[in-house]
N, C-alpha and C. Protein backbone atom coordinates (compact mmCIF):
# COMPACT_ATOMS: atom_id res chain seq x y z
N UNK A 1 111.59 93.91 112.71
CA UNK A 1 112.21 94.89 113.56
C UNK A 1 111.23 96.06 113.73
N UNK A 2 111.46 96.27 114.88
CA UNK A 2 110.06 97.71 115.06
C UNK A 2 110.79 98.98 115.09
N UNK A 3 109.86 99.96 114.97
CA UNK A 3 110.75 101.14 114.57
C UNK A 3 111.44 101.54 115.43
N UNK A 4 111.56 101.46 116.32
CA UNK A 4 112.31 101.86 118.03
C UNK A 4 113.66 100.52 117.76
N UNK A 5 113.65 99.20 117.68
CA UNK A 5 114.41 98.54 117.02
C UNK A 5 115.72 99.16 116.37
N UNK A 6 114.80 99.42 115.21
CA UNK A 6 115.38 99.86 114.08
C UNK A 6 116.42 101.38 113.88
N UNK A 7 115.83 102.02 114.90
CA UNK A 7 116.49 103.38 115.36
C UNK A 7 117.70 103.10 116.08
N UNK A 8 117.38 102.20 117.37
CA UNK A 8 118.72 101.50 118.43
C UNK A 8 119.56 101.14 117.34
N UNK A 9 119.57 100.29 116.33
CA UNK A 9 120.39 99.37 115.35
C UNK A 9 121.28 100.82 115.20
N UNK A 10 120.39 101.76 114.32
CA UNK A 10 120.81 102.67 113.37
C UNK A 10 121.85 103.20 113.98
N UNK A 11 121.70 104.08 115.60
CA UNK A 11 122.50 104.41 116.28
C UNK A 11 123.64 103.44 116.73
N UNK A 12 123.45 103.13 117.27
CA UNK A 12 124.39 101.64 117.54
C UNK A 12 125.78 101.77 116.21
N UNK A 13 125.06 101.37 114.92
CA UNK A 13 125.94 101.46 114.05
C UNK A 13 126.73 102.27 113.51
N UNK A 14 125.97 103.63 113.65
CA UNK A 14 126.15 105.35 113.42
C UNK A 14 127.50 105.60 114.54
N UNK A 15 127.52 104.91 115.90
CA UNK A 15 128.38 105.37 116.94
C UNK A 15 129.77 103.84 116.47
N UNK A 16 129.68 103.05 116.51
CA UNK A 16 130.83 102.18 115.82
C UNK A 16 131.50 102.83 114.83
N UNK A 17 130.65 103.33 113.62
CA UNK A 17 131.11 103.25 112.20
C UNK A 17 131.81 104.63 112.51
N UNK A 18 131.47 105.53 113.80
CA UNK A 18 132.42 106.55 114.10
C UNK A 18 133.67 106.29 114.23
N UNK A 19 133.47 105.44 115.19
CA UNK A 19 135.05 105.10 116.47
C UNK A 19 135.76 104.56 115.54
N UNK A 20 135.17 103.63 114.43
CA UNK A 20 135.86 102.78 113.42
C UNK A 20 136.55 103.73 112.46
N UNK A 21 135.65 104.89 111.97
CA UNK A 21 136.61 106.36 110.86
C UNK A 21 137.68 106.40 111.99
N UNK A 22 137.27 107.12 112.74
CA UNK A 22 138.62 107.95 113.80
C UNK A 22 139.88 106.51 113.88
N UNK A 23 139.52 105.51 113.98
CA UNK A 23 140.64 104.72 114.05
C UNK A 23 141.64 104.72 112.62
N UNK A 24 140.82 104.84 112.15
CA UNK A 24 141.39 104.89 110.23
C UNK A 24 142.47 105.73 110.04
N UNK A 25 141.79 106.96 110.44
CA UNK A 25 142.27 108.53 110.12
C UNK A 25 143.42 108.73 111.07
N UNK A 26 143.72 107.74 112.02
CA UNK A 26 144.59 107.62 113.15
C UNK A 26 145.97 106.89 112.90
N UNK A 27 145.64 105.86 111.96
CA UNK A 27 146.52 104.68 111.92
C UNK A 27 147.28 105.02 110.80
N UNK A 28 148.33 104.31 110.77
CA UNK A 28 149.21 103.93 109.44
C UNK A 28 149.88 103.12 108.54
N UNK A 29 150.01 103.02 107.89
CA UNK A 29 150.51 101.61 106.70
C UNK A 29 149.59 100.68 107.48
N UNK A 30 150.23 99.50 107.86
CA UNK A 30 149.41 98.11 108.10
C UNK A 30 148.28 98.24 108.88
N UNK A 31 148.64 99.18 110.06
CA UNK A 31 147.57 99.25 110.92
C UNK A 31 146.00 99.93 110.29
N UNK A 32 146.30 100.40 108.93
CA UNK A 32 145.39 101.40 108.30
C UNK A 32 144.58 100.24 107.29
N UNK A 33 145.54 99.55 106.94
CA UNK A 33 145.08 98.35 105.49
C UNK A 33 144.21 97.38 107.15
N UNK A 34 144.40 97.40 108.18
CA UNK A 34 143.79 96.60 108.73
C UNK A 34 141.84 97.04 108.86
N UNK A 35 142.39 98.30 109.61
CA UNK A 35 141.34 99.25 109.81
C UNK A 35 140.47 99.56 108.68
N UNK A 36 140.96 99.32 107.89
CA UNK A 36 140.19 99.85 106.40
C UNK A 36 139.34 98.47 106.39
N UNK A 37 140.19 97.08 106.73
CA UNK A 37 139.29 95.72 106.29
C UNK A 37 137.87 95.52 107.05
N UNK A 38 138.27 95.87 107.93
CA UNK A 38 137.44 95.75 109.14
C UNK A 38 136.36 96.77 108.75
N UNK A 39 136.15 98.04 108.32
CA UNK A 39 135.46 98.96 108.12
C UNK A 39 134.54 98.24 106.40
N UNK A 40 135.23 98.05 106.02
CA UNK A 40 134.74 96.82 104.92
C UNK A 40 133.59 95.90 105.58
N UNK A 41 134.14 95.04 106.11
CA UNK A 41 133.65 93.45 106.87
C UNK A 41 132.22 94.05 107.54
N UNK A 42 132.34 95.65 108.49
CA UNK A 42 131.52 95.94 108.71
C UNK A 42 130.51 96.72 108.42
N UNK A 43 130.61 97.48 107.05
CA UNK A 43 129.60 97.66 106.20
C UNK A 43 128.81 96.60 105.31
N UNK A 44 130.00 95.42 105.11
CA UNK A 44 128.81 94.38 104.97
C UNK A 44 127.89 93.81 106.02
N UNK A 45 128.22 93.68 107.04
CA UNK A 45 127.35 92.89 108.18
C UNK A 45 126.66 94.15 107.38
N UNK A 46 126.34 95.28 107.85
CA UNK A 46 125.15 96.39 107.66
C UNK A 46 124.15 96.26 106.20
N UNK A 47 124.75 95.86 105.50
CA UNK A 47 124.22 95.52 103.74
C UNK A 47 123.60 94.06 104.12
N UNK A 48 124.09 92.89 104.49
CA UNK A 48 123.18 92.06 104.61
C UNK A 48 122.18 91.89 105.85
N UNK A 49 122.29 93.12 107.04
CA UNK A 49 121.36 92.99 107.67
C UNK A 49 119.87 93.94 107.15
N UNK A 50 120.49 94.91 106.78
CA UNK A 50 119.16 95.21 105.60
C UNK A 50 118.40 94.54 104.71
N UNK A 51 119.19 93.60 104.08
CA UNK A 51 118.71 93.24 102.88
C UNK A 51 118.15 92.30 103.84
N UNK A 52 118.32 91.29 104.87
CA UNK A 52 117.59 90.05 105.64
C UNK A 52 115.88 90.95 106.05
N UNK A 53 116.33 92.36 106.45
CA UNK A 53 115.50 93.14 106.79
C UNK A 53 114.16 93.06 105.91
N UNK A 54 114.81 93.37 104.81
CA UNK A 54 113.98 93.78 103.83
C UNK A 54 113.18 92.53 103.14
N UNK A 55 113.99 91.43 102.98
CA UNK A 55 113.24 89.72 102.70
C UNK A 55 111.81 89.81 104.16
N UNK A 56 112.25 90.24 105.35
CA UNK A 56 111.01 89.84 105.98
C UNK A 56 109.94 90.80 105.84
N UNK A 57 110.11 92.13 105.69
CA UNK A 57 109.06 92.53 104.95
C UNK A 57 108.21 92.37 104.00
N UNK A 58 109.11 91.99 102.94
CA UNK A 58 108.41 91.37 101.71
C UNK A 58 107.66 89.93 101.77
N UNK A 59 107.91 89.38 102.77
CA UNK A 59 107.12 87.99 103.60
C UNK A 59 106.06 88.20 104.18
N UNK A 60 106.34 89.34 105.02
CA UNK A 60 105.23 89.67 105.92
C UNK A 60 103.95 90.25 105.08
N UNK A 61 104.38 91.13 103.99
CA UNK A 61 103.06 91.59 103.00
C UNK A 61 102.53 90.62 102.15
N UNK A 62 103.63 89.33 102.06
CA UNK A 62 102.82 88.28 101.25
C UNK A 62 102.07 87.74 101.83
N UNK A 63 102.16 87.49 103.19
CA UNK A 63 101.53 86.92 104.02
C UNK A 63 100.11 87.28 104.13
N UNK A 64 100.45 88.80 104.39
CA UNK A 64 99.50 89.37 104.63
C UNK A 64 97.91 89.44 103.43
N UNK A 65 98.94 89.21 101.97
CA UNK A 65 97.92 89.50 101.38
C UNK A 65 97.21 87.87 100.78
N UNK A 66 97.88 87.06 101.13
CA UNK A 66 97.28 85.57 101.05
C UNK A 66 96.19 85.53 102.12
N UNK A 67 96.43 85.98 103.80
CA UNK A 67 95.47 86.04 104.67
C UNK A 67 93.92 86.82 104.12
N UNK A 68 94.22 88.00 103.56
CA UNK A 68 93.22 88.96 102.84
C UNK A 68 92.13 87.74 101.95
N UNK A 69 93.02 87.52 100.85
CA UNK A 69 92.87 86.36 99.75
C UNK A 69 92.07 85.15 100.43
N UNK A 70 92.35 84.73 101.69
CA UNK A 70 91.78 83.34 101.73
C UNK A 70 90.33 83.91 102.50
N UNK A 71 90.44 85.18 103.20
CA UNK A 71 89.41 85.60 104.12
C UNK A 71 88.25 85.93 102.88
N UNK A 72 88.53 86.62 101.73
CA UNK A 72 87.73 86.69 100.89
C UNK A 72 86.82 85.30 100.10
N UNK A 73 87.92 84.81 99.96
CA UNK A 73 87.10 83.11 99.56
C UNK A 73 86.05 83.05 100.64
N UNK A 74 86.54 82.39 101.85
CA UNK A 74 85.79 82.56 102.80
C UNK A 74 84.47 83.00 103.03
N UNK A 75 84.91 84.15 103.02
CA UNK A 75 83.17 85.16 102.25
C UNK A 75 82.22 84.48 101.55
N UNK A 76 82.71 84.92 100.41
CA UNK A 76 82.32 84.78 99.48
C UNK A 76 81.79 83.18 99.26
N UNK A 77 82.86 81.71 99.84
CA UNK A 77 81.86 80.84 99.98
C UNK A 77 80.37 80.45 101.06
N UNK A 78 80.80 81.38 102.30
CA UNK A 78 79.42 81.69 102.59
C UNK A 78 78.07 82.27 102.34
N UNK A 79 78.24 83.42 101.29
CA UNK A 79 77.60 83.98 100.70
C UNK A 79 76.72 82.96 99.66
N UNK A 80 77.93 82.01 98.92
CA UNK A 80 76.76 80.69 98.19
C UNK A 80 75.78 80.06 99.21
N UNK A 81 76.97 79.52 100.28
CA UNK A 81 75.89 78.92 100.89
C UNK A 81 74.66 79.26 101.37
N UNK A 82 74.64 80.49 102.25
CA UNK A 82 73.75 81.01 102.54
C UNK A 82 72.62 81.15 101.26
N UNK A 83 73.14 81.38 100.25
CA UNK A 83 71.91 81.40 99.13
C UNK A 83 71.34 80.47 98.30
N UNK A 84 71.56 79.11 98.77
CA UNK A 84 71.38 78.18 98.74
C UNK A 84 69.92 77.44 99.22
């Protein structure tokens, strides 16, 4: 996700998780135990889209540092050869 991405998401969720309080603070007995579930259901979507977030980061730097890792071999087996 790019940071412009990641800002849209934020807002996006920031303006729901509004409309979703005000419905809360609005409702009563059942309609409130409903509103409350839902406000639940959708702080998880938000917890596991972070955390999915956060697995591809931690991919992307492994990645990154295996690419580093193999470019160095690389090197470094040219460097024999060449002195060969």
């Amino acid at each position: 996700m790019t940071l412009f991405q990641r800002q849209a998401y934020e807002a996006n969720f920031n303006y729901v998780g509004t409309i979703l309080l005000e419905l809360f603070k609005k409702s009563k007995d059942q309609k409130r135990k409903k509103a409350s579930n839902i406000i639940k259901a959708f702080n998880e979507m938000y917890m596991h889209t972070n955390m999915l977030n956060q697995e591809v980061l931690v991919l992307q730097r492994k990645l990154e540092i295996e690419r580093t890792a193999k470019l160095r071999a690389i090197k470094s087996l040219k460097k024999i050869r060449d002195n060969e």
